[in-house]
C-alpha atoms as a PDB file:
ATOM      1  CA  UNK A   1      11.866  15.518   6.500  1.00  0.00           C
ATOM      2  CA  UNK A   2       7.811  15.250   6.108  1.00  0.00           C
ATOM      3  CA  UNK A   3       6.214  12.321   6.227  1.00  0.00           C
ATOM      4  CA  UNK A   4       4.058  12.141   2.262  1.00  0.00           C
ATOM      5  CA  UNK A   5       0.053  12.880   2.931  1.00  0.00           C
ATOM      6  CA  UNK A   6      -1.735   9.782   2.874  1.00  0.00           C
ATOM      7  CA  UNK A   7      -4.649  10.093  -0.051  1.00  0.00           C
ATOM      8  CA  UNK A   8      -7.072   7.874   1.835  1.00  0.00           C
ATOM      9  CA  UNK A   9     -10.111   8.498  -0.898  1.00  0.00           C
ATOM     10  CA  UNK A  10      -7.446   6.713  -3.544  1.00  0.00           C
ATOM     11  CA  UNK A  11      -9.179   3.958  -5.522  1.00  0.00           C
ATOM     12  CA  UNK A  12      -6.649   1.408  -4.467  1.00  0.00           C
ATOM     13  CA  UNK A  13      -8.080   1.527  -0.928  1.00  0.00           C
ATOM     14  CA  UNK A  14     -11.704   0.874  -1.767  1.00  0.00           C
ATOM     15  CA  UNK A  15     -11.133  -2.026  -3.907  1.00  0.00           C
ATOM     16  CA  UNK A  16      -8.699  -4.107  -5.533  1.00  0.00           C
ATOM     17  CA  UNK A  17      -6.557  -2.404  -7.925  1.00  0.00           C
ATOM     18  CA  UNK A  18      -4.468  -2.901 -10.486  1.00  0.00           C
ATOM     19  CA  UNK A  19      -0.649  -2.353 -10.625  1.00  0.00           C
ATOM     20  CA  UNK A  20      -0.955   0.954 -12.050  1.00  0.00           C
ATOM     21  CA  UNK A  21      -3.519   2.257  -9.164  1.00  0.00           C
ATOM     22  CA  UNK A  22      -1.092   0.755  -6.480  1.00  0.00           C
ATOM     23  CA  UNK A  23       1.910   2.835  -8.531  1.00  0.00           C
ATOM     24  CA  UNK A  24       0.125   5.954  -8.622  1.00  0.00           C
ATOM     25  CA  UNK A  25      -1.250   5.879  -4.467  1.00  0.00           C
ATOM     26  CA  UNK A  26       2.883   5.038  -3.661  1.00  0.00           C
ATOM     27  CA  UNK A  27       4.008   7.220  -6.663  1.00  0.00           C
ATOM     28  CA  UNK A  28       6.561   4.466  -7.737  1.00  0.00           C
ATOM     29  CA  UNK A  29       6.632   3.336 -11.531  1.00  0.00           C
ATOM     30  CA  UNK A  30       4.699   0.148 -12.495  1.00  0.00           C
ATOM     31  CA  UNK A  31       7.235  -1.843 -12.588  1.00  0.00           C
ATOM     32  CA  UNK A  32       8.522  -1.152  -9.025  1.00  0.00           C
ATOM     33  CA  UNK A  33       5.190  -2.581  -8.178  1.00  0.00           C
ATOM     34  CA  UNK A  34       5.342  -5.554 -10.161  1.00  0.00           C
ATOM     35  CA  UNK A  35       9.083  -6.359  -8.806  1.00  0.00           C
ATOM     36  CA  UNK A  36       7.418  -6.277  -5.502  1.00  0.00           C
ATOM     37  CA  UNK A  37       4.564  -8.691  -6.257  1.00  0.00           C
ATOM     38  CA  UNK A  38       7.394 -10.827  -8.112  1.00  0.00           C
ATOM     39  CA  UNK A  39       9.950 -10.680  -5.159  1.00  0.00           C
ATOM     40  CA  UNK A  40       6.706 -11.874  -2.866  1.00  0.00           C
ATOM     41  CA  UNK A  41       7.130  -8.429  -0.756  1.00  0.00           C
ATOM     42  CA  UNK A  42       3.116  -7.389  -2.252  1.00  0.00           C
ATOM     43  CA  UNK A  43       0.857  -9.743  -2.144  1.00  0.00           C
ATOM     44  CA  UNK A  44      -1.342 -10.047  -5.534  1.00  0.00           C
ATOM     45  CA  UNK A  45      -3.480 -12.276  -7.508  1.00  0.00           C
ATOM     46  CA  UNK A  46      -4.560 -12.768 -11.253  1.00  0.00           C
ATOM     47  CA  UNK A  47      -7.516 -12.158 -13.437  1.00  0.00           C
ATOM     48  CA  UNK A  48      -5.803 -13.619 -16.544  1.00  0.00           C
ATOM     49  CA  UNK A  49      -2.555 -14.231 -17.785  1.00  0.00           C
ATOM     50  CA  UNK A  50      -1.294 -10.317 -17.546  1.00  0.00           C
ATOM     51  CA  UNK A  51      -3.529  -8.917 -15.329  1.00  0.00           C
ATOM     52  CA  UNK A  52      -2.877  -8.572 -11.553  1.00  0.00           C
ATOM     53  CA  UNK A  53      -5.069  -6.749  -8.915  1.00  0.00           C
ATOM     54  CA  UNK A  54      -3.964  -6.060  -5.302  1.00  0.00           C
ATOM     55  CA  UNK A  55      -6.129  -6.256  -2.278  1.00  0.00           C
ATOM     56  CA  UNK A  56      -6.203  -3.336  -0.190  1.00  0.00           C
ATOM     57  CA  UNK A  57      -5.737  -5.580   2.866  1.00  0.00           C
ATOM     58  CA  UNK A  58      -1.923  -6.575   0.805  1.00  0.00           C
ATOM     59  CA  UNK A  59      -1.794  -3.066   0.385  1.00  0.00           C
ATOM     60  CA  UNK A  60      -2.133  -2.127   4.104  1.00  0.00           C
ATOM     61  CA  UNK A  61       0.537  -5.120   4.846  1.00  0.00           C
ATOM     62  CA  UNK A  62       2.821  -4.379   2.614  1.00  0.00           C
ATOM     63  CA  UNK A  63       2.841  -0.525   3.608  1.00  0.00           C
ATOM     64  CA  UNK A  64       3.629  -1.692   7.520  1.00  0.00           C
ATOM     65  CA  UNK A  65       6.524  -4.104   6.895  1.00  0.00           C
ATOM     66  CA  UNK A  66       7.811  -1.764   3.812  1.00  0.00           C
ATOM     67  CA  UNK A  67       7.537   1.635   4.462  1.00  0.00           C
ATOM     68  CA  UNK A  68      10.171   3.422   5.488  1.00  0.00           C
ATOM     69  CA  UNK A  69      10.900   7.067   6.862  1.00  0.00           C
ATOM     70  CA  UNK A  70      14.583   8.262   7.168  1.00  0.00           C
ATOM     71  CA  UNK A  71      15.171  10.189  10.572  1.00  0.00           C
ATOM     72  CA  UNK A  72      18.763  10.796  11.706  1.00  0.00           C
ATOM     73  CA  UNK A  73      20.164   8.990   8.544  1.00  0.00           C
ATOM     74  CA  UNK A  74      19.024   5.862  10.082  1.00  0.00           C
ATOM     75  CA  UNK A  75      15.421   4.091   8.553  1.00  0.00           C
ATOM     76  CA  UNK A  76      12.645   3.526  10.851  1.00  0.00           C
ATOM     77  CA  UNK A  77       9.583   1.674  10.117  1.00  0.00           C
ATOM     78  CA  UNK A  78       6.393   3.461  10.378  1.00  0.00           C
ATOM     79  CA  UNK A  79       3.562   1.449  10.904  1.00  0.00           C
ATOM     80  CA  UNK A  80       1.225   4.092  11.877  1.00  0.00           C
ATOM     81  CA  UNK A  81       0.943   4.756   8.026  1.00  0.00           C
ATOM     82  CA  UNK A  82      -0.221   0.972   7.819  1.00  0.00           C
ATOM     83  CA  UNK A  83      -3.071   1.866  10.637  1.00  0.00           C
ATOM     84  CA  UNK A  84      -4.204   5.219   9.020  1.00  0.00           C
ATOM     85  CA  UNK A  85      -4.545   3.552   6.143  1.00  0.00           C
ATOM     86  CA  UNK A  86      -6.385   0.350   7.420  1.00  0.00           C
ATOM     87  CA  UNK A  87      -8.635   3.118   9.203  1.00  0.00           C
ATOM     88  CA  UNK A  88      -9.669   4.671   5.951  1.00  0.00           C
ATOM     89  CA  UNK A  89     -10.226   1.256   4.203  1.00  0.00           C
ATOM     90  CA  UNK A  90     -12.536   0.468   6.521  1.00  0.00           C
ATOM     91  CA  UNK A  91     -14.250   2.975   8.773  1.00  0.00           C
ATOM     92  CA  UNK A  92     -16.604   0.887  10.391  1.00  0.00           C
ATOM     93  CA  UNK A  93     -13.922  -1.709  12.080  1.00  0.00           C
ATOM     94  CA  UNK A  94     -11.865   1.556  13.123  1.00  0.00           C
ATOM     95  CA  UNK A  95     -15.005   3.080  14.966  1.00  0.00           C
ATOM     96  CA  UNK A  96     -15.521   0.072  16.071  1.00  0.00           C
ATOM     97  CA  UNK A  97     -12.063   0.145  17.932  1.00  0.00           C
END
């Protein structure tokens, strides 16, 4: 099995972005997103009433204690996806490194 590219130019990286920009980067449906912000698994905050945004810091956190990658039939976290992602975020901390 291959592990999904990453699209690290995706909107939801640069800024904080709204359920639907979080749905497309993980290609879930919008309201797999919002049952993750509900179940307190994503990390999210509101504007008003009905509109939520996501950090891309709760993005990169979520995507390390979440993400999963079947090998073997057995699940195994993969929290270099969580790093690569952090990286392209922010590029000057990773240089940095």
């Amino acid at each position: 099995m291959t592990v999904p590219e990453i699209q690290l130019d995706h909107p939801a990286l640069k800024r904080a972005a709204s359920v639907r920009e979080v749905a497309d980067f993980l290609n879930v449906n919008s309201q797999f997103v919002e049952r993750q912000i509900h179940s307190g698994r994503l990390k999210a905050f509101k504007l008003s009433r009905k509109v939520l945004r996501i950090l891309p810091t709760d993005l990169v956190d979520y995507l390390g204690k979440h993400t999963t990658v079947p090998t073997n039939g057995e699940p195994v976290n993969v929290p270099v996806m969580a790093v690569l992602v952090r990286a392209a975020a922010a590029p000057e901390e990773a240089a940095a490194s």
